[in-house]
N, C-alpha and C. Protein backbone atom coordinates (compact mmCIF):
# COMPACT_ATOMS: atom_id res chain seq x y z
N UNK A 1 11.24 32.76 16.50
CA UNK A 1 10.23 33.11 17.47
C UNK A 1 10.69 32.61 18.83
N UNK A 2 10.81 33.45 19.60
CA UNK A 2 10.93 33.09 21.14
C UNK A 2 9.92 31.88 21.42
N UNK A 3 10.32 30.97 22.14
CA UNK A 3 9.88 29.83 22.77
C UNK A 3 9.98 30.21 24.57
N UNK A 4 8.91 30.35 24.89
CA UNK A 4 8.18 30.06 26.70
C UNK A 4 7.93 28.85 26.87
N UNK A 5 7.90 28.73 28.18
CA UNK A 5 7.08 27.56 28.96
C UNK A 5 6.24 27.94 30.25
N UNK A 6 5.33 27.83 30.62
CA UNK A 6 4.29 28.02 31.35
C UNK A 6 5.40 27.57 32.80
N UNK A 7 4.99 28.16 34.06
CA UNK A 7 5.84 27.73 35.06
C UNK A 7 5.39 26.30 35.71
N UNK A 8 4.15 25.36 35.25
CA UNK A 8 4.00 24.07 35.19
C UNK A 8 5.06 22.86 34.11
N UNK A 9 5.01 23.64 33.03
CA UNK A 9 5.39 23.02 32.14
C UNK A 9 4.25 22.19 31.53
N UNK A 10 3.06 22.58 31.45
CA UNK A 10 2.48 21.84 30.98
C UNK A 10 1.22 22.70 30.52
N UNK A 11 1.55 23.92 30.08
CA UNK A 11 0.33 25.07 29.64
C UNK A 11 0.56 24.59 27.66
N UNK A 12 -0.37 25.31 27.66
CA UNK A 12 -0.28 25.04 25.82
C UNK A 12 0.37 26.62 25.36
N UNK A 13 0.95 26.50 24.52
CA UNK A 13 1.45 27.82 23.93
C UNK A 13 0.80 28.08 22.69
N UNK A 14 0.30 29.44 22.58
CA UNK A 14 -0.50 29.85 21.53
C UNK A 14 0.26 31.14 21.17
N UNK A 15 0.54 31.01 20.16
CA UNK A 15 1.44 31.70 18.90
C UNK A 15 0.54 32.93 17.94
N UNK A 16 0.37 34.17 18.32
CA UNK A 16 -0.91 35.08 17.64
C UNK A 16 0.05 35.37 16.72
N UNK A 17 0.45 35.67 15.37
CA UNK A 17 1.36 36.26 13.95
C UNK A 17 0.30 37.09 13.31
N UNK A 18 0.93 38.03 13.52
CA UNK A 18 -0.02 39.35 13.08
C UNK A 18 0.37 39.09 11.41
N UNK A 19 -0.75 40.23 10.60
CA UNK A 19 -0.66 39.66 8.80
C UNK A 19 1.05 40.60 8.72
N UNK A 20 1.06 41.98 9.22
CA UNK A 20 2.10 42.48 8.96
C UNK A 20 3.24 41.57 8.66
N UNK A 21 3.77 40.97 9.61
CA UNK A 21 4.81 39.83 10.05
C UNK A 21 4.61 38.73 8.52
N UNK A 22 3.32 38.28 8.57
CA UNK A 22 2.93 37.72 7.14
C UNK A 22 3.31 37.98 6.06
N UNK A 23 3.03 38.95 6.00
CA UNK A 23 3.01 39.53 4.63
C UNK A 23 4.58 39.74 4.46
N UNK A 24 5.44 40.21 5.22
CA UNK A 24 7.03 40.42 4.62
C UNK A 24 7.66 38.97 4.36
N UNK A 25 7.08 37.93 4.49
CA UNK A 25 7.40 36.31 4.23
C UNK A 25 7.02 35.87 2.90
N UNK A 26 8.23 35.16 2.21
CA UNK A 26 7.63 34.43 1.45
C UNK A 26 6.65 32.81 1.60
N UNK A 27 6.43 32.35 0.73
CA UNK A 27 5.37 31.12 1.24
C UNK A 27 5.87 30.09 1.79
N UNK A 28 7.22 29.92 1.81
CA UNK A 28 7.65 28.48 2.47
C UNK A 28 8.56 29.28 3.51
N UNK A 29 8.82 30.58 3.92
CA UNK A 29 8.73 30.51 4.81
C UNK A 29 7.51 31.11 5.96
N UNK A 30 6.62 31.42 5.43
CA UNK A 30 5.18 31.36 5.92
C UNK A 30 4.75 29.94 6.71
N UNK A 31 5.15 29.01 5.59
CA UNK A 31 4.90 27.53 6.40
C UNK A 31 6.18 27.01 7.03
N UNK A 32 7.35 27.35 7.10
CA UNK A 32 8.50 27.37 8.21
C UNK A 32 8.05 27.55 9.60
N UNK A 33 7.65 28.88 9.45
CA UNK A 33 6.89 29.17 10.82
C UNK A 33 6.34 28.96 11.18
N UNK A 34 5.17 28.55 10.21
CA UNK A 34 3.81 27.69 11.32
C UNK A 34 4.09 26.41 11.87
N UNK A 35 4.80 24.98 10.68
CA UNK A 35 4.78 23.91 11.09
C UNK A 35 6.34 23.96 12.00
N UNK A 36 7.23 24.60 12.57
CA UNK A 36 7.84 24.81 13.60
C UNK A 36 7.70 25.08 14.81
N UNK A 37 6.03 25.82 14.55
CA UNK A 37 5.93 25.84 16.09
C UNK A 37 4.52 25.17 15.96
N UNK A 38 3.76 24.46 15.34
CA UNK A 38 3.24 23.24 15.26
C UNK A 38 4.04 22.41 15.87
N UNK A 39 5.16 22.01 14.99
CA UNK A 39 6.26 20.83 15.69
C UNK A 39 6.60 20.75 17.10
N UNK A 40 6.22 22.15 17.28
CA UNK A 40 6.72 21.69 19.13
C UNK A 40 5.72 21.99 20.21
N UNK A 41 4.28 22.12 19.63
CA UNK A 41 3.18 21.44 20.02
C UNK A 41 2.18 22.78 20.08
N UNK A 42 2.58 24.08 19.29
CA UNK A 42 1.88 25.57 19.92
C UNK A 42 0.86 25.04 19.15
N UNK A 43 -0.35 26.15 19.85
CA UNK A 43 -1.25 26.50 18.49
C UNK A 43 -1.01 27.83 17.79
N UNK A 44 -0.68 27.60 16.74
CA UNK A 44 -0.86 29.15 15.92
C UNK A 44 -1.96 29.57 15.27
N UNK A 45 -2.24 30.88 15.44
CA UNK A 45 -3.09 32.03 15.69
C UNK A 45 -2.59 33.17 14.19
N UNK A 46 -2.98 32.67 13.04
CA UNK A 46 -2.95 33.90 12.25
C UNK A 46 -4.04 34.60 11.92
N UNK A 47 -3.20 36.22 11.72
CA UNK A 47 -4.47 37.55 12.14
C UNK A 47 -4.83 37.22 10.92
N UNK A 48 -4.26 37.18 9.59
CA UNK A 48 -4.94 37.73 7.82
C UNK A 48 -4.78 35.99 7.68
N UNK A 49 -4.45 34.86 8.04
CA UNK A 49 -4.60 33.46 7.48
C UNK A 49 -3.69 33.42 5.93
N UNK A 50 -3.49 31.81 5.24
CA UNK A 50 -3.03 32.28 4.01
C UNK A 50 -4.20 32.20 2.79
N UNK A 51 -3.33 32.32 1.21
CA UNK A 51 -3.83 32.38 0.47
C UNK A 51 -4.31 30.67 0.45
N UNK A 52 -5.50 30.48 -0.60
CA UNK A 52 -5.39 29.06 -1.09
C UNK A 52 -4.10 28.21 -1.10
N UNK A 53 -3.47 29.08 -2.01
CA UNK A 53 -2.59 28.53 -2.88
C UNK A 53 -1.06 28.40 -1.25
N UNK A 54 -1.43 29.06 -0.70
CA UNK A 54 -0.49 28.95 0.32
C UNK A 54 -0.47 27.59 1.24
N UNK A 55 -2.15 27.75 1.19
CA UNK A 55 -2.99 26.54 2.13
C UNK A 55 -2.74 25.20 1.38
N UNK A 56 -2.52 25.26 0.09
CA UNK A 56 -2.67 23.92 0.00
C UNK A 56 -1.08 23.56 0.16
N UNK A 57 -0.02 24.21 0.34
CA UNK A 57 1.10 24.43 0.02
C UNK A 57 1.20 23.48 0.90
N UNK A 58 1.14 24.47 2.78
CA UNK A 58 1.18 23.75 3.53
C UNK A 58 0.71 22.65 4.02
N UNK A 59 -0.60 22.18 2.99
CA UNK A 59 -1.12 20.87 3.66
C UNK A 59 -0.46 19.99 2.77
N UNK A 60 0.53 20.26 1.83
CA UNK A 60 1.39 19.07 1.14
C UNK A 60 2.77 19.12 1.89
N UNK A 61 3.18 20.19 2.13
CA UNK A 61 4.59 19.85 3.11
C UNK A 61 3.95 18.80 4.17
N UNK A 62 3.01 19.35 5.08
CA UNK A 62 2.82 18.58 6.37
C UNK A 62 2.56 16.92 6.02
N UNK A 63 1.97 16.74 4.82
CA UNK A 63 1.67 15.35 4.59
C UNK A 63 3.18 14.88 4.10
N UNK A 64 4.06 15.49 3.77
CA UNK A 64 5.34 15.00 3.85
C UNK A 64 6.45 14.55 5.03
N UNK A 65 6.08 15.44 6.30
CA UNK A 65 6.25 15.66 7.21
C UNK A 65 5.94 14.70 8.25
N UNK A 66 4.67 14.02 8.39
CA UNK A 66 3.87 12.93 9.03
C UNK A 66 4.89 12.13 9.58
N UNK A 67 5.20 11.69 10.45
CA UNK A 67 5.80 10.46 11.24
C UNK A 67 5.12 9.68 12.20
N UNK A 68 4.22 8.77 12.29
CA UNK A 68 3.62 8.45 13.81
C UNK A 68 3.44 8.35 14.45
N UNK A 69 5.44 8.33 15.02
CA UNK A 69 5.32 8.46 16.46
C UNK A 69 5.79 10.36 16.89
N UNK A 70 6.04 11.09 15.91
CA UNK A 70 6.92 12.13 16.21
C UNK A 70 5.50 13.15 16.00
N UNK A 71 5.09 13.01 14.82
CA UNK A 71 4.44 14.44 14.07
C UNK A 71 3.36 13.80 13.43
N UNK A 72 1.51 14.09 13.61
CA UNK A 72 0.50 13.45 13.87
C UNK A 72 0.00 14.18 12.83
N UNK A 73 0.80 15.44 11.85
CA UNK A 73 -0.35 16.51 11.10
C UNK A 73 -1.21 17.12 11.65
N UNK A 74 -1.76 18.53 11.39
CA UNK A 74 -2.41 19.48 12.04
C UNK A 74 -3.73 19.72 11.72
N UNK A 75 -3.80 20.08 12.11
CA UNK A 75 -5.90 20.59 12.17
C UNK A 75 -5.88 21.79 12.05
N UNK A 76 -6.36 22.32 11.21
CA UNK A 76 -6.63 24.10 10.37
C UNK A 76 -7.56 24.25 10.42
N UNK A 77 -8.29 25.21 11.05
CA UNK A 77 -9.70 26.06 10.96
C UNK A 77 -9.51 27.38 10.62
N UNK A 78 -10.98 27.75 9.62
CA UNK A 78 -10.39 29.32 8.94
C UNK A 78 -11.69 30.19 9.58
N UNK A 79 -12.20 30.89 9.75
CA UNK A 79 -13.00 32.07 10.07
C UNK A 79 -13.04 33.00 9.42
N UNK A 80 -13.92 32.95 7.93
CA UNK A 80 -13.50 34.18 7.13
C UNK A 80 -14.08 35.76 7.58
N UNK A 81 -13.71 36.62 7.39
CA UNK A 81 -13.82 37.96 7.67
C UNK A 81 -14.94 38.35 6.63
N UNK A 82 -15.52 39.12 6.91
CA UNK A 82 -16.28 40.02 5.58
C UNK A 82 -15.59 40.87 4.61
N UNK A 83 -15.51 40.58 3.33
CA UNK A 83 -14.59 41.59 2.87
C UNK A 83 -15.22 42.80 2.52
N UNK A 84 -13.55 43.52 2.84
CA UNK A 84 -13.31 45.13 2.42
C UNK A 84 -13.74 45.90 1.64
N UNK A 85 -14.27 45.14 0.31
CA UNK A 85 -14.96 45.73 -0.71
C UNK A 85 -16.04 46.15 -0.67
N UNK A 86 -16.19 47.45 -0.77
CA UNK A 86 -17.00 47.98 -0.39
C UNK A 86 -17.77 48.22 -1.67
N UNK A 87 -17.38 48.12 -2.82
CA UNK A 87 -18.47 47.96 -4.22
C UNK A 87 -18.86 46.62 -4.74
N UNK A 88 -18.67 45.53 -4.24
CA UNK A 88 -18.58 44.31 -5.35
C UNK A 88 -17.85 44.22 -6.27
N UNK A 89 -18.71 44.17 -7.02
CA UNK A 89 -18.55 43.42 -8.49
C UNK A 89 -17.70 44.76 -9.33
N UNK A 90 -17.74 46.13 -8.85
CA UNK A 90 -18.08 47.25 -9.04
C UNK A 90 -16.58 47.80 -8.72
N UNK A 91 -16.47 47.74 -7.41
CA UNK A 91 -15.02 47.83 -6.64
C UNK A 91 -13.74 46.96 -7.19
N UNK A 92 -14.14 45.39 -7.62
CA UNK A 92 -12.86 44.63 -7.85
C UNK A 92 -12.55 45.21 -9.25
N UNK A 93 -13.53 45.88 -10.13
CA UNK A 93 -13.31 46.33 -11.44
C UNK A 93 -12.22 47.49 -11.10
N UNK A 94 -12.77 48.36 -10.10
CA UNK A 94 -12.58 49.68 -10.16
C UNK A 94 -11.03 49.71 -9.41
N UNK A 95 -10.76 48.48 -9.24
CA UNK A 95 -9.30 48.18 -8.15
C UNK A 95 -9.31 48.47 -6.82
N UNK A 96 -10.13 48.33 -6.44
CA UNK A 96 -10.32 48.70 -4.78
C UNK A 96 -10.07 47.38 -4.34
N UNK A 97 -9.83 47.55 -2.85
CA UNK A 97 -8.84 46.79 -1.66
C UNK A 97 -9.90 45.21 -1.75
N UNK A 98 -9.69 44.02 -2.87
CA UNK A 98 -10.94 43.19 -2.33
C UNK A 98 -10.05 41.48 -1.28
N UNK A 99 -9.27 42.04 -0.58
CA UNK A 99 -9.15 41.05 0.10
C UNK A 99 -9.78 40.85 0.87
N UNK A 100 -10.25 39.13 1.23
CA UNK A 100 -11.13 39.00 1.91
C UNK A 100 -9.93 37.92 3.29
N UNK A 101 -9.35 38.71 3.84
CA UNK A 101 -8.84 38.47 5.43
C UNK A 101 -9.60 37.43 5.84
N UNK A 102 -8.79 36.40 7.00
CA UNK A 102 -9.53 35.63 7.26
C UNK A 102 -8.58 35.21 8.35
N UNK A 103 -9.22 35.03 9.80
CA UNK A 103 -8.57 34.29 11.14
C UNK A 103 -8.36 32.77 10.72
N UNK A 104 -6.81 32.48 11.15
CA UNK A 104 -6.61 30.97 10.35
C UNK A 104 -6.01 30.25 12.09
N UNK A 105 -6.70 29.45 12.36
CA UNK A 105 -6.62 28.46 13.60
C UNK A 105 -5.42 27.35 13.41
N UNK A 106 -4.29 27.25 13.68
CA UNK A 106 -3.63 25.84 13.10
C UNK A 106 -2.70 25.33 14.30
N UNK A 107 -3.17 23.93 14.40
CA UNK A 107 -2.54 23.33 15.70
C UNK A 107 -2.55 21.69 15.68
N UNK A 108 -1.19 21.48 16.74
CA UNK A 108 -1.04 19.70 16.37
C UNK A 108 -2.08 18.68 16.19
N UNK A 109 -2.71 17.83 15.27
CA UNK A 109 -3.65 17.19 15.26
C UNK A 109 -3.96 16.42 16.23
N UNK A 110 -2.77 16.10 16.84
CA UNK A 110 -3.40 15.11 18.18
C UNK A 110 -3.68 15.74 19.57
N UNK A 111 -3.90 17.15 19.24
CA UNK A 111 -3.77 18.34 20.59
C UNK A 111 -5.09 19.49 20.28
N UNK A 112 -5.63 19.51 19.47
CA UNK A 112 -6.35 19.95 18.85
C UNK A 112 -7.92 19.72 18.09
N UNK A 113 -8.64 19.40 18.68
CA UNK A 113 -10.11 19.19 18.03
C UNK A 113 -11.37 19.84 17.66
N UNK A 114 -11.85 20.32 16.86
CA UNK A 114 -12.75 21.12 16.85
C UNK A 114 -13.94 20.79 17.03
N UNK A 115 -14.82 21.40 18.00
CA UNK A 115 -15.61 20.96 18.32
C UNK A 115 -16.87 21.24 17.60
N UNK A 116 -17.34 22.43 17.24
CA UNK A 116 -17.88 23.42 16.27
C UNK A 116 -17.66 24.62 15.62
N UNK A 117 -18.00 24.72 14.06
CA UNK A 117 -17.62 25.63 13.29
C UNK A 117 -18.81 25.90 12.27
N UNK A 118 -19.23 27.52 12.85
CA UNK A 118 -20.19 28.41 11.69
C UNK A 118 -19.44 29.79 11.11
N UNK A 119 -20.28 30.57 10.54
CA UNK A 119 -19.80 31.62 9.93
C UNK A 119 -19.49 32.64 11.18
N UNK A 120 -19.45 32.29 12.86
CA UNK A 120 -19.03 33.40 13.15
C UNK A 120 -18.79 32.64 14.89
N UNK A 121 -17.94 31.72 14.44
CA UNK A 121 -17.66 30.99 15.61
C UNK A 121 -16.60 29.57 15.10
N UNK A 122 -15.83 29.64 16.10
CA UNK A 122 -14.69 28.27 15.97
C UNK A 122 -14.56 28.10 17.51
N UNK A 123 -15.13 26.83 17.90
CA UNK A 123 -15.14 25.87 19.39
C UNK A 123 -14.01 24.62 19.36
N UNK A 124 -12.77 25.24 19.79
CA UNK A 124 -11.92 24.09 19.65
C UNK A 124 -11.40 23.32 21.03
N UNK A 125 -11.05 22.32 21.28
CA UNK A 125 -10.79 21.94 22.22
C UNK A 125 -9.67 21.51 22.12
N UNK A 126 -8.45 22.34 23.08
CA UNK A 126 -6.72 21.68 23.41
C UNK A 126 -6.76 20.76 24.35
N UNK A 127 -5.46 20.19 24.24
CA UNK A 127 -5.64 18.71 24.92
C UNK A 127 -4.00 18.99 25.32
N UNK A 128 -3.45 18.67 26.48
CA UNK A 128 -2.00 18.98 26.71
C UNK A 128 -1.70 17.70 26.14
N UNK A 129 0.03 17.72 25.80
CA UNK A 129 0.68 16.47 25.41
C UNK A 129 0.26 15.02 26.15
């Protein structure tokens, strides 16, 4: 991923990864990409978010990752979408599309705070280095 800098040098960089881009990744390198440009202080912005099983993936690399003075661990907020299924109980039988998409917020923990979170709102507050 191309790396910018604001002409201060001191803007925050926010990283949008569309699901397309997602989806042709496998899971570690799904979390390559995020905690890389975590590591160098962006916030990333995914359109479809991951699976559980992805999520917890990455919250065990990053707890591997932790250093105190280097790398502080990240702060993840999810925003789920309404899903696609348009039958229920009815549709997941019948094999219809039941992913339920979801906007996934993820950024350096010490740069990053959330301020409030409901079913149709995420209030976060960046903090420059």
């Amino acid at each position: 991923m191309p790396e910018y800098t604001t002409s201060d040098g001191e803007g925050v960089q926010i990283d949008l990864i569309s699901g397309e881009r997602m989806s042709n990744l496998r899971t570690m390198e799904k979390i390559r990409l995020i905690l890389d440009g975590v590591h160098k202080g962006n916030i990333v912005i995914l359109e479809d978010g991951l699976s559980p099983d992805e999520e917890s993936k990455l919250i065990e690399v990053t707890m591997n990752e932790i250093s105190p003075d280097e790398f502080t661990g990240i702060e993840i907020e999810t925003y789920p979408r309404p899903s696609r299924n348009e039958g229920g109980f009815l549709g997941r039988l019948m094999g219809r599309d039941t992913d339920d998409n979801k906007l996934t917020v993820i950024g350096p923990a010490n740069r990053i705070e959330t301020l409030h979170k409901d079913e149709n709102l995420i209030s976060a507050l960046v903090t420059r280095k």
